[in-house]
Structures are given as C-alpha cells and as structure tokens.
N, C-alpha and C. Protein backbone atom coordinates (compact mmCIF):
# COMPACT_ATOMS: atom_id res chain seq x y z
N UNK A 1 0.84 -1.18 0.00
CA UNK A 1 0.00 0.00 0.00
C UNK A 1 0.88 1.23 0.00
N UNK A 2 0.23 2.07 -0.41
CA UNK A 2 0.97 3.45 -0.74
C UNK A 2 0.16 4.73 -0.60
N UNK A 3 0.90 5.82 0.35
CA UNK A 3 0.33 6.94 0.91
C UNK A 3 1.15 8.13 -0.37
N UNK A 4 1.02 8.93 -1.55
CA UNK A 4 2.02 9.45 -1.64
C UNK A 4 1.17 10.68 -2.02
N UNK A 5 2.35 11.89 -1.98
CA UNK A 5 1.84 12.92 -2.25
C UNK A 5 3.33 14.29 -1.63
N UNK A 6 2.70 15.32 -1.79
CA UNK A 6 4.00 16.00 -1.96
C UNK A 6 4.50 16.16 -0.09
N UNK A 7 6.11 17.07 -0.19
CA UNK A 7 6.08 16.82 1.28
C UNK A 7 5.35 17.81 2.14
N UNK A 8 5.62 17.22 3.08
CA UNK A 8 4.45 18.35 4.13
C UNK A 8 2.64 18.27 4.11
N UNK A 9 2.45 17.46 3.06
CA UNK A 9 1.25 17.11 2.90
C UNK A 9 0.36 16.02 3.41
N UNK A 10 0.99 15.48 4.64
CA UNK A 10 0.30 14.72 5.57
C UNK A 10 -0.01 13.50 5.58
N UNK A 11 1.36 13.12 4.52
CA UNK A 11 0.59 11.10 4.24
C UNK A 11 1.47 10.92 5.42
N UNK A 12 2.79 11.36 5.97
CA UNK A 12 3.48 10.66 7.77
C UNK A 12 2.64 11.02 8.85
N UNK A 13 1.89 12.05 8.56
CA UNK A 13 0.58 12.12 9.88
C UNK A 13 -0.51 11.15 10.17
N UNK A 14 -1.19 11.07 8.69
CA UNK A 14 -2.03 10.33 8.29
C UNK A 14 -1.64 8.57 8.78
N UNK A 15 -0.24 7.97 8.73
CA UNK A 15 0.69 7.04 8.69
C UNK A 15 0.57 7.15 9.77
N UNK A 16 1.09 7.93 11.16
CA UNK A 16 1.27 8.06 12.47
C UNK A 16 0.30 7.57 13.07
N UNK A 17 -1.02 8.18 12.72
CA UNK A 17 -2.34 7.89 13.87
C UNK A 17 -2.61 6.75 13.18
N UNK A 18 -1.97 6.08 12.23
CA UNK A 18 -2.10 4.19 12.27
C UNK A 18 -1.06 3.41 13.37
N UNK A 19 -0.09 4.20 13.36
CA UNK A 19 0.62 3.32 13.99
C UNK A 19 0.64 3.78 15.12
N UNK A 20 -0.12 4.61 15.92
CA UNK A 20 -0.36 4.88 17.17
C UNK A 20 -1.33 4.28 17.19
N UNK A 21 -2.42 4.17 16.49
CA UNK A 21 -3.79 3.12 16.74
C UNK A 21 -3.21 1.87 17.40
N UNK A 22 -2.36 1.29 16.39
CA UNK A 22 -2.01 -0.03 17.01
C UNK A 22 -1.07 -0.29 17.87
N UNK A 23 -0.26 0.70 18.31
CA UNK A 23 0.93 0.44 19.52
C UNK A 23 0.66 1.11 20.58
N UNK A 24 -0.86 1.89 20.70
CA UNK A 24 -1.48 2.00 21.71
C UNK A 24 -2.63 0.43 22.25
N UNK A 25 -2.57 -0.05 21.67
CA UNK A 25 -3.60 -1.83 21.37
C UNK A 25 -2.28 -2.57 21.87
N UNK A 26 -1.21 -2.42 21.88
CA UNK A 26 -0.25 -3.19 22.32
C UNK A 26 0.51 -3.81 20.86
N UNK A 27 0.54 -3.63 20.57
CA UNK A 27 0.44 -4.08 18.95
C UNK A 27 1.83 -3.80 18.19
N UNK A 28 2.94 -4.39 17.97
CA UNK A 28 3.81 -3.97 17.75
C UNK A 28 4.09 -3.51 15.96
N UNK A 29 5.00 -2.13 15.62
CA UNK A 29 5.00 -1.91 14.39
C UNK A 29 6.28 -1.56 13.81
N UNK A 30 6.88 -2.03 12.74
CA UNK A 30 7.82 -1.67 12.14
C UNK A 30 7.94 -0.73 11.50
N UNK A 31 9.39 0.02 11.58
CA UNK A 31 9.28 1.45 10.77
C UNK A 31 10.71 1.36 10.53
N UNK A 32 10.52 1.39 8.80
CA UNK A 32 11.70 1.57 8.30
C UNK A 32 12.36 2.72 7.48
N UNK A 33 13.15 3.08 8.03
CA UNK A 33 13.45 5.03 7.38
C UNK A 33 14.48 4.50 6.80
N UNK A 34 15.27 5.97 6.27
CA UNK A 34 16.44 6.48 5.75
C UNK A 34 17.37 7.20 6.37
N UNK A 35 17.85 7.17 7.56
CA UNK A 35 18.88 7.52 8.66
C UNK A 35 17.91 8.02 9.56
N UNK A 36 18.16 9.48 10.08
CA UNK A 36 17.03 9.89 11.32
C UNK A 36 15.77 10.40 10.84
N UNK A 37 14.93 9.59 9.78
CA UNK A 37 14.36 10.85 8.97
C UNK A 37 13.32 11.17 10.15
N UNK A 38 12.86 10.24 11.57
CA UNK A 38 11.97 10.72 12.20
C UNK A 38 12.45 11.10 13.63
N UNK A 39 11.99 11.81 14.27
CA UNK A 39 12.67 12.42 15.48
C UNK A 39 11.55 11.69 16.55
N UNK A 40 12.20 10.80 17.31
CA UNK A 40 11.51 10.33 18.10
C UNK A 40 10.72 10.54 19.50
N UNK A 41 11.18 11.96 19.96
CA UNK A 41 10.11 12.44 21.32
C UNK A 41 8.72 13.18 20.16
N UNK A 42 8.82 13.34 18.93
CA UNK A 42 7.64 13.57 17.97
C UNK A 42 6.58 13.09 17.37
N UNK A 43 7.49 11.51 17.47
CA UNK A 43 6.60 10.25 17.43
C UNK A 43 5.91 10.25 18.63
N UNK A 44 6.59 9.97 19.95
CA UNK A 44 5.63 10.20 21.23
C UNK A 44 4.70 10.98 21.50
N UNK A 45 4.64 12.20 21.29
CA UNK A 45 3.76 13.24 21.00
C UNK A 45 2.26 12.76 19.97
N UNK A 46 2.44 12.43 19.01
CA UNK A 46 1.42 11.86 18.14
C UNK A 46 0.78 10.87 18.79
N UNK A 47 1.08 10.06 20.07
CA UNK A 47 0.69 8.71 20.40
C UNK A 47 1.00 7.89 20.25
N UNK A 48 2.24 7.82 19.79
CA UNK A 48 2.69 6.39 19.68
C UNK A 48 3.72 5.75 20.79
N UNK A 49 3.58 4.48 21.32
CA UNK A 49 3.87 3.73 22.00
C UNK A 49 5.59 3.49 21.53
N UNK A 50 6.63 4.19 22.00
CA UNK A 50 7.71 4.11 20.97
C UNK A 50 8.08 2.35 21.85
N UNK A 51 7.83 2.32 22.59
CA UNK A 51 7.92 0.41 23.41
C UNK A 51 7.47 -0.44 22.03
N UNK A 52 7.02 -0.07 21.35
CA UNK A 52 6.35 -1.01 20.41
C UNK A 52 6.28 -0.97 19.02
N UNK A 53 7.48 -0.35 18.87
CA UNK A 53 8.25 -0.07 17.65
C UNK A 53 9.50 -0.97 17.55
N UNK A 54 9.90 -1.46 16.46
CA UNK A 54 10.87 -1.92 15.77
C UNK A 54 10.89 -0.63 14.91
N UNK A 55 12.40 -0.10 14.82
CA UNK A 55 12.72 0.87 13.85
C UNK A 55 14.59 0.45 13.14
N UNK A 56 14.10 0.19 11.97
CA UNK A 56 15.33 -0.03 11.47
C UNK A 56 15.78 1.53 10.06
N UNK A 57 16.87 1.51 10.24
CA UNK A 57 17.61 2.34 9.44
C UNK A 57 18.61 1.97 9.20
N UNK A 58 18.14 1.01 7.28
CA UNK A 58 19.42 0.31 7.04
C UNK A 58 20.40 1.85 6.33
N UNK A 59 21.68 1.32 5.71
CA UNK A 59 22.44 2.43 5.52
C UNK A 59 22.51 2.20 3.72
N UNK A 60 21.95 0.95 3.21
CA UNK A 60 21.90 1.21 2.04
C UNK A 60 20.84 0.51 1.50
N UNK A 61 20.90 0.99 0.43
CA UNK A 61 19.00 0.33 -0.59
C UNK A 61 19.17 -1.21 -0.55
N UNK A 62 20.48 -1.76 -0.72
CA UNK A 62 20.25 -3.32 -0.60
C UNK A 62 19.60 -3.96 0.79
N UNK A 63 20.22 -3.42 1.93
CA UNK A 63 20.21 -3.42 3.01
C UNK A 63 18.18 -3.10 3.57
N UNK A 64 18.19 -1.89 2.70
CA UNK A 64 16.85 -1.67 2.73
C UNK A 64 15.95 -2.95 2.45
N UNK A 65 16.03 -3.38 1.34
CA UNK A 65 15.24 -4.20 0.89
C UNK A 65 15.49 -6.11 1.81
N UNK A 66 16.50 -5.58 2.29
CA UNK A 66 17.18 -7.12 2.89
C UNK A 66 15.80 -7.14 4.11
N UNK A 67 16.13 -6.17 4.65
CA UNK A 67 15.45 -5.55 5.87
C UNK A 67 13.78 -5.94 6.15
N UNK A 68 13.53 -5.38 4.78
CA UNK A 68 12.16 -5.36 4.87
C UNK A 68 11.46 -6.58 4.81
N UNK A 69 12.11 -7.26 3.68
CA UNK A 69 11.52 -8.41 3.31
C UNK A 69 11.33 -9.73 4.47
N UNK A 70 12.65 -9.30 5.64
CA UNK A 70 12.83 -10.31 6.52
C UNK A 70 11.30 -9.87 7.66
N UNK A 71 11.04 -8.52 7.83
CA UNK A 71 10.52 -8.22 8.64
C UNK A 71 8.91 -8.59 7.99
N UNK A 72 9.29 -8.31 7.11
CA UNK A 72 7.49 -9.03 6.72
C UNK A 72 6.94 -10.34 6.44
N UNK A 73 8.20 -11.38 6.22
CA UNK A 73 8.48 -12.76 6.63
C UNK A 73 8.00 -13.25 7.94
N UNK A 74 8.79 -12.37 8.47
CA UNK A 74 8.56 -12.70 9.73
C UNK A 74 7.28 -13.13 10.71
N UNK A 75 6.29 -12.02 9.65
CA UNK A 75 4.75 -12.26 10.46
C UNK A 75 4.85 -11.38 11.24
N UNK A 76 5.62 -10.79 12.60
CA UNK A 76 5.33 -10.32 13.54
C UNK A 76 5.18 -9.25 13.74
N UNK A 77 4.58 -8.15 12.60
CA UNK A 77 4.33 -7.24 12.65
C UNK A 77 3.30 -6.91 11.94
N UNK A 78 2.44 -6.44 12.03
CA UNK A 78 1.01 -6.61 11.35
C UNK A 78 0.95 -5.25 10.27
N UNK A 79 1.95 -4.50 10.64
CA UNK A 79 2.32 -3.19 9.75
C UNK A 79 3.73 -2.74 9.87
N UNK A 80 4.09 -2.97 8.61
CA UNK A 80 5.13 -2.41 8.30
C UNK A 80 5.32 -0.73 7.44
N UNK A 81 5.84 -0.05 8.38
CA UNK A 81 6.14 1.63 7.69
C UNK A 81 7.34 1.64 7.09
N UNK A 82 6.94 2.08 5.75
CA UNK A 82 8.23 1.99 4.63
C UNK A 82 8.53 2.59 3.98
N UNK A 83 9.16 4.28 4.84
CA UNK A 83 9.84 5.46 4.31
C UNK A 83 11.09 5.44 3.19
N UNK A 84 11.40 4.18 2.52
CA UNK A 84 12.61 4.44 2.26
C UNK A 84 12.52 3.86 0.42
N UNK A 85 11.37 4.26 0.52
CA UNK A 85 10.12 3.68 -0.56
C UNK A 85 11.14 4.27 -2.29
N UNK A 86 12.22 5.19 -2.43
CA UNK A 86 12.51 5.09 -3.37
C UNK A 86 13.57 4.25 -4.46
N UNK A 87 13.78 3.03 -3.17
CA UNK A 87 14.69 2.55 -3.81
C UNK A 87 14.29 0.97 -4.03
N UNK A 88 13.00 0.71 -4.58
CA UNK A 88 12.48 -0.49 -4.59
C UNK A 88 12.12 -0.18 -6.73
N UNK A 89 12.09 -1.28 -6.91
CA UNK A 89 11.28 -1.09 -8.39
C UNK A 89 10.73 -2.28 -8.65
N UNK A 90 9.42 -2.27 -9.87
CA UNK A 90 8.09 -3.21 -9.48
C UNK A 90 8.51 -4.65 -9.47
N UNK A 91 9.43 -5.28 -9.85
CA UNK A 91 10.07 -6.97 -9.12
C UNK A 91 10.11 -6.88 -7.68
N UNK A 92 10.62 -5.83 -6.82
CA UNK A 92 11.23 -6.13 -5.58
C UNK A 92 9.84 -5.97 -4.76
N UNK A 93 9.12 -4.81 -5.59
CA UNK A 93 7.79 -4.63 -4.73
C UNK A 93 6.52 -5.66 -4.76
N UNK A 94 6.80 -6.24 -6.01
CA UNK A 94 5.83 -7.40 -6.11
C UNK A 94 6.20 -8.37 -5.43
N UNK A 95 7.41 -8.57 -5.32
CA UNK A 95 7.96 -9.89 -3.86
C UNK A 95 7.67 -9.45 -2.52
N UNK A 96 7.72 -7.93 -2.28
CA UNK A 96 7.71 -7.68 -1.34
C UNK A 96 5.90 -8.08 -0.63
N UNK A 97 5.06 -7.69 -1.74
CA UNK A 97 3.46 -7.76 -1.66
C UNK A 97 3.91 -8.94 -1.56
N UNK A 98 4.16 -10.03 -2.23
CA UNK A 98 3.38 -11.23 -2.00
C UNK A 98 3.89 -12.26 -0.95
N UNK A 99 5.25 -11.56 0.12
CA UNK A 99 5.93 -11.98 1.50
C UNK A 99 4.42 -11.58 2.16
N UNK A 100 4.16 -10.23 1.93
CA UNK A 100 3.20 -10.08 2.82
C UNK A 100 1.66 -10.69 2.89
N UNK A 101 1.35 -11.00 1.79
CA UNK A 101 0.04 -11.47 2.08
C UNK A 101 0.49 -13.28 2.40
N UNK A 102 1.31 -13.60 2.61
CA UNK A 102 1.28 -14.68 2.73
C UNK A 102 1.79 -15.09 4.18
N UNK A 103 2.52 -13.27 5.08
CA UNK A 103 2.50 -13.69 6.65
C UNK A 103 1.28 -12.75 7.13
N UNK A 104 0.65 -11.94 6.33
CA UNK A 104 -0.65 -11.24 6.99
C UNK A 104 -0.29 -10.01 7.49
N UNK A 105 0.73 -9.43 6.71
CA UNK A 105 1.26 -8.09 7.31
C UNK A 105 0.56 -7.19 6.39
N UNK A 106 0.75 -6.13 6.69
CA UNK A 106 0.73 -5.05 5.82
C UNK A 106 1.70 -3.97 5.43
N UNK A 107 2.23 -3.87 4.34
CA UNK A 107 3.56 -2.39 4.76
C UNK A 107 2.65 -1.42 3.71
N UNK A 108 3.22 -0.56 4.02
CA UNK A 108 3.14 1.02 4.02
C UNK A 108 4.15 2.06 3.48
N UNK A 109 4.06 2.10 2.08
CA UNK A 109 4.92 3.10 1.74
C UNK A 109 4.71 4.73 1.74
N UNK A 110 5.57 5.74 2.27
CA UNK A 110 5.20 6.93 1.92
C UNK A 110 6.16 7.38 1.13
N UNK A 111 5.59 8.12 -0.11
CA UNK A 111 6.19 8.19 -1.15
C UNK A 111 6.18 9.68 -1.56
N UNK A 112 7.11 10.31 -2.36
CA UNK A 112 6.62 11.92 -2.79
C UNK A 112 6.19 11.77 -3.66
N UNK A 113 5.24 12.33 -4.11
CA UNK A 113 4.35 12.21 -5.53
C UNK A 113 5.38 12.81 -6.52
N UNK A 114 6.57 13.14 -6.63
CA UNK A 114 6.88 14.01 -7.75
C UNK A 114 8.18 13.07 -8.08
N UNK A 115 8.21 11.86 -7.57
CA UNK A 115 8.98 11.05 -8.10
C UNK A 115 9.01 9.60 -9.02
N UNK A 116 7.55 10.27 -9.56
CA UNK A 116 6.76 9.48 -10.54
C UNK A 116 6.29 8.54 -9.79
N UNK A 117 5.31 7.95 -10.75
CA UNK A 117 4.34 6.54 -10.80
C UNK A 117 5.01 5.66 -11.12
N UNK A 118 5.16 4.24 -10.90
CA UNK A 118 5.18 2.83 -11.41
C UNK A 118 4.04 1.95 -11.07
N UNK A 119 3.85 1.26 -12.16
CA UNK A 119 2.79 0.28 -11.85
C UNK A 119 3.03 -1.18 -11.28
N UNK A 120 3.12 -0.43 -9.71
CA UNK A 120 3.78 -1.26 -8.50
C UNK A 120 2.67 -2.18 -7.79
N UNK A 121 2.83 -2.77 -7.46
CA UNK A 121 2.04 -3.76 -6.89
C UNK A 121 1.33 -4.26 -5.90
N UNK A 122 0.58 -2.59 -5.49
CA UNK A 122 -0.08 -2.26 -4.34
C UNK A 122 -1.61 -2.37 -4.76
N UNK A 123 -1.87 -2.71 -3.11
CA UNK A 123 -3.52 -2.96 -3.13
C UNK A 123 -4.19 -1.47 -3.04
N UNK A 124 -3.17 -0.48 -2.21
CA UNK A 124 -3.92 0.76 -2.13
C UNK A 124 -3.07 1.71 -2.67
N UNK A 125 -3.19 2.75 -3.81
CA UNK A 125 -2.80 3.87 -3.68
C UNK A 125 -3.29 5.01 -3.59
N UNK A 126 -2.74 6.09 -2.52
CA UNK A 126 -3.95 6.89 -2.06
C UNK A 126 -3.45 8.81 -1.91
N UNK A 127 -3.29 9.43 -2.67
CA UNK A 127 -2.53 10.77 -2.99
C UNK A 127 -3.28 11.51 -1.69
N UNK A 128 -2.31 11.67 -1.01
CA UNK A 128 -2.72 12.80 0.29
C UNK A 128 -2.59 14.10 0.11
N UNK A 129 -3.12 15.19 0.65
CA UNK A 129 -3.10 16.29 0.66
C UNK A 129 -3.48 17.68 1.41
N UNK A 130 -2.84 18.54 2.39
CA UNK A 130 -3.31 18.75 3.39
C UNK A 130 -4.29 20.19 2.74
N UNK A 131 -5.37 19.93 3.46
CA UNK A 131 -6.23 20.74 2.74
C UNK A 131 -6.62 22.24 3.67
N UNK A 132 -6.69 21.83 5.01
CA UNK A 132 -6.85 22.81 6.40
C UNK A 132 -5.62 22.61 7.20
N UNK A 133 -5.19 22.84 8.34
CA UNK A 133 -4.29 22.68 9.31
C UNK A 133 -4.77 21.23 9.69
N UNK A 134 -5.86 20.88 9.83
CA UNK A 134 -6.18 20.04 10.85
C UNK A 134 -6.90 18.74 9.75
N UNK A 135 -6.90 18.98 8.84
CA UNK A 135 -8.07 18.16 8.07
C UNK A 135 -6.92 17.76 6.60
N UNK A 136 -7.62 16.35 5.75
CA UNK A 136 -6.46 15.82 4.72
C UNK A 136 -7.43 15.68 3.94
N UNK A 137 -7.25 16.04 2.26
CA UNK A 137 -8.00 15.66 1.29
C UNK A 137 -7.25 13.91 0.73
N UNK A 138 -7.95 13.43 0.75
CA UNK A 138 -7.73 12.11 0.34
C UNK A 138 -8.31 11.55 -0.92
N UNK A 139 -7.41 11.17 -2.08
CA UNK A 139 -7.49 10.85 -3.08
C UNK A 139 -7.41 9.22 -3.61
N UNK A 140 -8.11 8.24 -3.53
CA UNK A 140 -7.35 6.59 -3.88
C UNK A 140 -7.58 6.91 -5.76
N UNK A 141 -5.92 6.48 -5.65
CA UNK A 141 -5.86 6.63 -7.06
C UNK A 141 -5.82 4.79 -7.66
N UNK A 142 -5.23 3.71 -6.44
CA UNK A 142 -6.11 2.38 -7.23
C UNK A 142 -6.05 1.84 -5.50
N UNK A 143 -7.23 0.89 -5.61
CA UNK A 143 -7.57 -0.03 -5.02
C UNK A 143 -8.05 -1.17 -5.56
N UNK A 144 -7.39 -2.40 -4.94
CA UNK A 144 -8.00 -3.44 -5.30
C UNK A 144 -9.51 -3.92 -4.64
N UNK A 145 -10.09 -3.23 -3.43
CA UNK A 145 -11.28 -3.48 -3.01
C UNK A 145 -12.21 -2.99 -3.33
N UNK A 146 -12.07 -1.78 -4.59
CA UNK A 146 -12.70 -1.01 -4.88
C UNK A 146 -13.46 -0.19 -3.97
N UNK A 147 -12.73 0.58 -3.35
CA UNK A 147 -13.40 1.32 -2.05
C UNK A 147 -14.37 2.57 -2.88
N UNK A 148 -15.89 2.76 -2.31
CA UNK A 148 -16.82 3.36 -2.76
C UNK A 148 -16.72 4.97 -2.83
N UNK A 149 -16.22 5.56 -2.31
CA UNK A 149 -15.34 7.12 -2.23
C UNK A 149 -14.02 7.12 -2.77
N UNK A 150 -13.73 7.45 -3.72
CA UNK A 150 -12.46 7.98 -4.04
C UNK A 150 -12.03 9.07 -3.88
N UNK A 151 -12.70 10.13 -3.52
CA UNK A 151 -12.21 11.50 -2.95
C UNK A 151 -12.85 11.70 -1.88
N UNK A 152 -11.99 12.07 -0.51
CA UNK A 152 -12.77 12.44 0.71
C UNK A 152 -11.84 13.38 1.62
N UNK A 153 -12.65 13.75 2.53
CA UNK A 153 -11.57 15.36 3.25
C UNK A 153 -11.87 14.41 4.70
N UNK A 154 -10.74 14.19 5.48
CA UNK A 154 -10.43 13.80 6.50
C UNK A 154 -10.21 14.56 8.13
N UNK A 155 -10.44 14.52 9.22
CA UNK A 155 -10.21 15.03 10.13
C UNK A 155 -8.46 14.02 10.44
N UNK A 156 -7.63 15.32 10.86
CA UNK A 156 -6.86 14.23 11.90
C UNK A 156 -7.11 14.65 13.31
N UNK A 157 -7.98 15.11 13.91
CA UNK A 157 -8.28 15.26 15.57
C UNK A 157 -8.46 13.15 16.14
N UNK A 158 -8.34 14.11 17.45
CA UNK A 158 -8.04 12.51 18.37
C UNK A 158 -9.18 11.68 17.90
N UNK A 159 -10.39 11.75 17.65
CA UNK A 159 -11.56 10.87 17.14
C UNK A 159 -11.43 10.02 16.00
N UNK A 160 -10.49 10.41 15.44
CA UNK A 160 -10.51 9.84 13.98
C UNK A 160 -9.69 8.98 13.60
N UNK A 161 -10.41 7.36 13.51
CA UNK A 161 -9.93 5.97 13.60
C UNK A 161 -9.21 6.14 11.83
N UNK A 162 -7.93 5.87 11.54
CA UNK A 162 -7.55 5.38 10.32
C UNK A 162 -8.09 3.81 9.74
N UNK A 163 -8.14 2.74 10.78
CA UNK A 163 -8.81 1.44 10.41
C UNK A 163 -10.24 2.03 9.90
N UNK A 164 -11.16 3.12 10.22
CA UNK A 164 -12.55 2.79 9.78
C UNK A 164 -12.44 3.43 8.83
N UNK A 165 -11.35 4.47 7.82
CA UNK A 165 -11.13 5.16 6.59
C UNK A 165 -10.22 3.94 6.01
N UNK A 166 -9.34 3.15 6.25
CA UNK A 166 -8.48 2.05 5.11
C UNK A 166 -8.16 1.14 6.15
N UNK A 167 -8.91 -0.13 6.48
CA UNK A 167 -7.91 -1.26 7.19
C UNK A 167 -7.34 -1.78 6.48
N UNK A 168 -6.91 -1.40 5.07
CA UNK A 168 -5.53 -1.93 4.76
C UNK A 168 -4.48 -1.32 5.18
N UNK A 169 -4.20 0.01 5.62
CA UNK A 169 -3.29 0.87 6.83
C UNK A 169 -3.35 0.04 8.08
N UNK A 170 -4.15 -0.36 8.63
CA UNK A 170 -3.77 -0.58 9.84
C UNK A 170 -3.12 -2.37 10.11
N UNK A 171 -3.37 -2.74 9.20
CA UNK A 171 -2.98 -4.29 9.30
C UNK A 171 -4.07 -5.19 8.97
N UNK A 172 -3.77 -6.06 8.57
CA UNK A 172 -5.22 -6.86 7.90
C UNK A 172 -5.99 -7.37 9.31
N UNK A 173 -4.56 -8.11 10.21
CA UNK A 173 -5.48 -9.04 11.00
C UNK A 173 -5.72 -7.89 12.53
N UNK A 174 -5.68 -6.81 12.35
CA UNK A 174 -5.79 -6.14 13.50
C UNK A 174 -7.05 -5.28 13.05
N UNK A 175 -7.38 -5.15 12.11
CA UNK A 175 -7.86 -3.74 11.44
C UNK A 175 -9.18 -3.69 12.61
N UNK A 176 -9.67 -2.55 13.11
CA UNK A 176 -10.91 -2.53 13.68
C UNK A 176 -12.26 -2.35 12.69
C-alpha cells in the first residue's frame, strides 16, 4: 500500500495515527526510514507507544530491501512503515506484496508524488493532501477493493480511527 503525495502534505501524519492506533492496542510496528528521517520524542507526542516499535535504518538500498523483506516474513508485525520507498522497483515490490500477504502483514509506503508513478504492486494507492491545518483531502488513485469514495476530506483530531477510513493501513489481521 501506498500513501504518496508532496512533502508536508500529511501522508506521515495520516501514517502516524495508524501506527499509534495499534501500539497504543499493544500491537507492535515496524518502521523503516532512511537515517534519522523521524525524530523520536515527535513520534511520542502523536501517540505512539515508541515500546512497540521496531525501527530499522538500514544504511543502504540493498540493506533496505534485505530488511524489509525479513521483517514481513517474519509475520510479527502486522504493519510495516516503509519510508525508504525510493529505492524499490516493481520486481522487488511485487515480492515484497506477496511476502506479505502470505504472513498477513501489511507495509506502508510513503512516497513523494513528484517522483513518478510505477505500476507497482499495491492494493492501495492513495494521494494525500493537506487541505486545512487540521483536516487531509484524500485521493485513492487504485484499489483493489474497490473502495466506494475515491475522494474524501479527512479530520486528523483525536476521534478519527484510520482502520474505519483504510484497514488496509492498519494491518489486515488487526484492522478494527
């Protein structure tokens, strides 16, 4: 699955209150960057349970992909966050999808929209965009479930479950 859109435009916010959904549930989540790209008393702030994070920051794209693939093998993470999303192309991502549906994970790429399209091998792609301070215009540009809204304006205040807008974000076997 794939969040992309330009920066500052709210697909790592949007990303956050998933993975605070679930590592507030006890729920452990993987997050894989590109050196420090996230500052971690910021993550705490958003809600997230940093106890219940796996965070890897490999140091190169092979490494990246070594990384990921083991962690979604693995099963034991029901979501995988996968900032480091430009150095995959559609072979590695189609292995990568089909590790995952076969341990029940989910990963999560956030991507910049201005570093083109490939016809990658995601169930969701979904162009974010911050529309208010507080609120995200949300665009699915493909789904395989054919979700019935393709354009919708989002709250991110504390009320607002990401599982009841995409449980393919939050993990298949967790999703509420």
């Amino acid at each position: 699955n794939e969040l992309c859109g330009k920066e500052g435009g709210g697909k790592a916010s949007l990303a956050f209150k998933s993975v605070a959904a679930l590592t507030q549930k006890k729920i452990p989540v993987a997050l894989i960057t590109k050196g420090a790209s996230f500052f971690p008393p910021a993550l705490a702030r958003e809600g997230i349970d940093l106890g219940r994070i796996l965070w890897l920051r490999p140091e190169s794209e092979e490494r990246c992909r070594w990384a990921s693939e083991q962690v979604v093998r693995s099963g034991l993470f029901p979501l995988i966050l996968n900032a480091y999303f430009s150095y995959y192309n559609e072979r590695e991502t189609r292995r990568l999808q089909l590790a995952a549906e076969r341990s029940g994970s989910t990963v999560l790429f956030l991507r910049h929209a201005h570093r083109g399209t490939g016809n990658f091998a995601f169930a969701l792609r979904c162009n974010v965009e911050r529309s208010r301070s507080d609120r995200l215009y949300l665009r699915i540009l493909k789904s395989r479930r054919m979700l019935p809204k393709l354009e919708m304006e989002v709250s991110l205040d504390a009320k607002t479950n990401p599982g009841d807008l995409f449980p393919e974000i939050t993990g298949s076997r967790v999703a509420s």
